[in-house]
N, C-alpha and C. Protein backbone atom coordinates (compact mmCIF):
# COMPACT_ATOMS: atom_id res chain seq x y z
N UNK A 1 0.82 -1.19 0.00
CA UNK A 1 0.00 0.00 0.00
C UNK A 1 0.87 1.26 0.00
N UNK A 2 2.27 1.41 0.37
CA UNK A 2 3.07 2.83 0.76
C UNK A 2 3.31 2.75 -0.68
N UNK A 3 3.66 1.90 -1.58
CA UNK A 3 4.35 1.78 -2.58
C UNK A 3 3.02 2.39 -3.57
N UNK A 4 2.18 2.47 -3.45
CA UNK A 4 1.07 3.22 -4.23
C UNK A 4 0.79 4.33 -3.69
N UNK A 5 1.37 4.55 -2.70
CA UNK A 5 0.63 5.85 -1.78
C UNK A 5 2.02 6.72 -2.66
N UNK A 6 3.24 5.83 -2.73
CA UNK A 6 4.84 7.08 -3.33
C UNK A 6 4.84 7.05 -4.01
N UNK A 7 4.09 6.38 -5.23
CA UNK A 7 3.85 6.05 -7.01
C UNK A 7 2.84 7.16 -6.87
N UNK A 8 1.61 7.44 -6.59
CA UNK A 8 1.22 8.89 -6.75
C UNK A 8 1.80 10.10 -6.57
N UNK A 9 2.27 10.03 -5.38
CA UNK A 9 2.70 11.00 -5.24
C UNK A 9 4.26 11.37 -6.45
N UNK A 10 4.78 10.60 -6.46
CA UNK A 10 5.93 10.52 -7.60
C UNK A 10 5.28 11.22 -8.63
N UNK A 11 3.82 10.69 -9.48
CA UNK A 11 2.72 11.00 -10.57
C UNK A 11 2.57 12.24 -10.25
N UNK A 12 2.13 12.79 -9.21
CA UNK A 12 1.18 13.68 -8.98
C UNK A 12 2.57 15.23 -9.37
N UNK A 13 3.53 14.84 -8.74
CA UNK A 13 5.02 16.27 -8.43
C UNK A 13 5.30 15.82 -10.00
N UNK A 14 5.37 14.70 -10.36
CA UNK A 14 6.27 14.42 -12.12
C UNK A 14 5.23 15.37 -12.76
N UNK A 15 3.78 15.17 -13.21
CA UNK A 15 3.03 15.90 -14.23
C UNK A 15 2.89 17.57 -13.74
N UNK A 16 2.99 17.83 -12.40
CA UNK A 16 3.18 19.39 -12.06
C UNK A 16 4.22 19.72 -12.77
N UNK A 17 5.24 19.51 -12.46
CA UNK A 17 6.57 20.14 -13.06
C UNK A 17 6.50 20.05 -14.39
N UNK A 18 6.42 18.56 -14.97
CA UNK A 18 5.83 19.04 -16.76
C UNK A 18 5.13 19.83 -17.21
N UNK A 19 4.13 19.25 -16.85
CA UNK A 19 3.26 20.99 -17.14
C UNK A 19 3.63 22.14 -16.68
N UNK A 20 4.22 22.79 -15.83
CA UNK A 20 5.18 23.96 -15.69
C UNK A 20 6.25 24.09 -17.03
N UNK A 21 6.67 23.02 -17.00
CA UNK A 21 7.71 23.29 -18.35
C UNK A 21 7.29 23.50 -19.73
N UNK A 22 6.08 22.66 -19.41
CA UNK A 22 5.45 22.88 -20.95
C UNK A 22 4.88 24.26 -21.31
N UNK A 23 4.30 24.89 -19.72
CA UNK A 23 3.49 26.16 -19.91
C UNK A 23 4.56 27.20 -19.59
N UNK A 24 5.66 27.16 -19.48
CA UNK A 24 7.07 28.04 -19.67
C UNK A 24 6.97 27.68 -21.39
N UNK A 25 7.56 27.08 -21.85
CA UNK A 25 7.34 27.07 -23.06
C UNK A 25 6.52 27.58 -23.87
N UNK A 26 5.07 27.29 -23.51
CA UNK A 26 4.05 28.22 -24.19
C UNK A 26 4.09 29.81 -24.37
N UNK A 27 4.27 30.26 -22.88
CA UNK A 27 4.56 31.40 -22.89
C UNK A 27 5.91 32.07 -23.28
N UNK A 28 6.88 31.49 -23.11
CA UNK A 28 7.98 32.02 -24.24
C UNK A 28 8.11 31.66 -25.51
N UNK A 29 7.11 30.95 -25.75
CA UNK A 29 7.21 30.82 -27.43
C UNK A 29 7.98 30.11 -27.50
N UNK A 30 8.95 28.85 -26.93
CA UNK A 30 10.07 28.35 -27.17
C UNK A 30 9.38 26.06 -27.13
N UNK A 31 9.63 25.95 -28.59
CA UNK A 31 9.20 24.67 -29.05
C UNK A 31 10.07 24.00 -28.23
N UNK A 32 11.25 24.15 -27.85
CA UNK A 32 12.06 22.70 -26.83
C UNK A 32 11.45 22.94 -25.70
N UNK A 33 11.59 24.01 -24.77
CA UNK A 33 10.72 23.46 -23.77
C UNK A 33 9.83 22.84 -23.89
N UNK A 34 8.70 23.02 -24.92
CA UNK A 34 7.68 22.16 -24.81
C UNK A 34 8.24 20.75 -24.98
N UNK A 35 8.93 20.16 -25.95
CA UNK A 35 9.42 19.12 -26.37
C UNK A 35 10.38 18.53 -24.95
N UNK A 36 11.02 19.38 -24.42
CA UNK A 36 11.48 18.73 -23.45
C UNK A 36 10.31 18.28 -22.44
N UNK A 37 9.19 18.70 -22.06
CA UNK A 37 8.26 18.67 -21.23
C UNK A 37 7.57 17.44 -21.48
N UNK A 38 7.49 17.30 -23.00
CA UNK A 38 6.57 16.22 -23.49
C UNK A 38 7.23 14.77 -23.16
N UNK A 39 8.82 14.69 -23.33
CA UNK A 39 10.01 14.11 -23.08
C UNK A 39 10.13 13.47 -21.85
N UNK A 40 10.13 14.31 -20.94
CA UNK A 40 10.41 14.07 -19.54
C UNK A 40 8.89 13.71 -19.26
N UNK A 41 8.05 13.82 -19.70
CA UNK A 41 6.47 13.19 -19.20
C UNK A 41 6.84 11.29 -19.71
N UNK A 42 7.15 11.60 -20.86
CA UNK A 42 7.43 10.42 -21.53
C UNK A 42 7.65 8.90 -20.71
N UNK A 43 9.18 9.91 -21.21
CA UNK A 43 10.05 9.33 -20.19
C UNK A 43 9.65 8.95 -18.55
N UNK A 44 8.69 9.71 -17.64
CA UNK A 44 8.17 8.87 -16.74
C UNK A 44 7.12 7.88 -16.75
N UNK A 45 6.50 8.30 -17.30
CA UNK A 45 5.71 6.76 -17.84
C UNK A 45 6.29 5.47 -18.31
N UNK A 46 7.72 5.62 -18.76
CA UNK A 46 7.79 4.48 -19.13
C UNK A 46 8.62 4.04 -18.16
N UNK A 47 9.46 4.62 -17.22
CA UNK A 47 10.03 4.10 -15.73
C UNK A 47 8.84 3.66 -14.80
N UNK A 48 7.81 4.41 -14.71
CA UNK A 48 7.01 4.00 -14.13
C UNK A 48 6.73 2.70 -14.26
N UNK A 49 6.61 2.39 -15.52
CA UNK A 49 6.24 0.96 -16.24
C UNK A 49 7.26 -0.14 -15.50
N UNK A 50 8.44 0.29 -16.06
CA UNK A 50 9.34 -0.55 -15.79
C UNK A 50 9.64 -1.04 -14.25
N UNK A 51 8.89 0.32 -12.93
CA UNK A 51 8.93 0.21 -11.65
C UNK A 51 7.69 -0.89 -11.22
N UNK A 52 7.08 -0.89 -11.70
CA UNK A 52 5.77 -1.91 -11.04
C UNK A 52 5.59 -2.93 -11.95
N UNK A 53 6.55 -3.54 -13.16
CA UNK A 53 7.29 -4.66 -13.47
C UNK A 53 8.01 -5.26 -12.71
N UNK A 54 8.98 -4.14 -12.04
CA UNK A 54 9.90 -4.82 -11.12
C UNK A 54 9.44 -5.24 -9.69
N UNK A 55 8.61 -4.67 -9.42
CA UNK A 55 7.90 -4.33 -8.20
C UNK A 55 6.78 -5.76 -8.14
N UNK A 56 6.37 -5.93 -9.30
CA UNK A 56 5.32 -8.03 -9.62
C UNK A 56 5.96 -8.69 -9.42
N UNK A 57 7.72 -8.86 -9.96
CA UNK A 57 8.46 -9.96 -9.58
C UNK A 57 8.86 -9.76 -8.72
N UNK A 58 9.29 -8.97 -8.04
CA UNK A 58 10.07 -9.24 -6.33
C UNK A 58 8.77 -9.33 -5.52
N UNK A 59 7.68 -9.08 -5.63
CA UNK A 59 6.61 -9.00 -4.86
C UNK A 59 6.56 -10.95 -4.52
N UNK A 60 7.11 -11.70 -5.77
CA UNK A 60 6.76 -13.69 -5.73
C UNK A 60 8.33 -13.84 -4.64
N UNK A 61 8.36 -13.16 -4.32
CA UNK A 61 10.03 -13.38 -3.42
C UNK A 61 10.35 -14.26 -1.88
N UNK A 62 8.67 -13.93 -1.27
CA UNK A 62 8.29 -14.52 -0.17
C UNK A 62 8.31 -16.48 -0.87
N UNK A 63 7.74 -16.75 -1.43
CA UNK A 63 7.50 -17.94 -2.47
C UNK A 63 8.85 -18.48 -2.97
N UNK A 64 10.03 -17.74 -3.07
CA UNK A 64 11.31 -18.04 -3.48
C UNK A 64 12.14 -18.86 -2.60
N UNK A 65 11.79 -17.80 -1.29
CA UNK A 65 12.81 -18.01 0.28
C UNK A 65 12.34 -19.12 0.65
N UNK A 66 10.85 -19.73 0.70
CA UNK A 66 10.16 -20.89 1.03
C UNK A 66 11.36 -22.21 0.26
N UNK A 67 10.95 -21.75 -1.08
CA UNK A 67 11.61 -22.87 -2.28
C UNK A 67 13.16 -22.83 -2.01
N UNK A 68 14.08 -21.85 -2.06
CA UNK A 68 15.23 -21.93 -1.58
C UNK A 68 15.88 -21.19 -0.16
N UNK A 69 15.56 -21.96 0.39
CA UNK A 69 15.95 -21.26 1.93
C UNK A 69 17.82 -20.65 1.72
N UNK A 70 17.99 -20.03 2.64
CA UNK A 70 19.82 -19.53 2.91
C UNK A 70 20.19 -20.53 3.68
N UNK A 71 21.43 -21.07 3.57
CA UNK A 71 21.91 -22.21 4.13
C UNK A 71 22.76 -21.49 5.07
């Protein structure tokens, strides 16, 4: 449950700040900021992805220690 409670919150501060960058951009008229904004949104979505991939398989880990105990 903490691990969804810091995955929002991670979501919630990541898309503020993009959108800050993106709407700096708007208002200076400047296409990379936006592009960087769109970028770095991107780009967290797909860590995200890759975090609660990693986060399914270590979650079967209890099930592992059973099957191979530490000697």
């Amino acid at each position: 449950m903490r691990a969804l409670y810091l995955e929002t919150l991670r979501m919630l501060l990541n898309t503020v700040v993009c959108f800050l960058i993106f709407g700096a951009g708007l208002e200076l008229g400047s296409s990379y900021l936006q592009i960087i904004a769109v970028v770095m949104y991107l780009s967290y979505l797909i860590a995200s992805v890759e975090r609660r991939t990693t986060w399914n398989a270590t979650e079967k880990k209890s099930e592992y220690r059973e099957k191979f105990p530490k000697k």
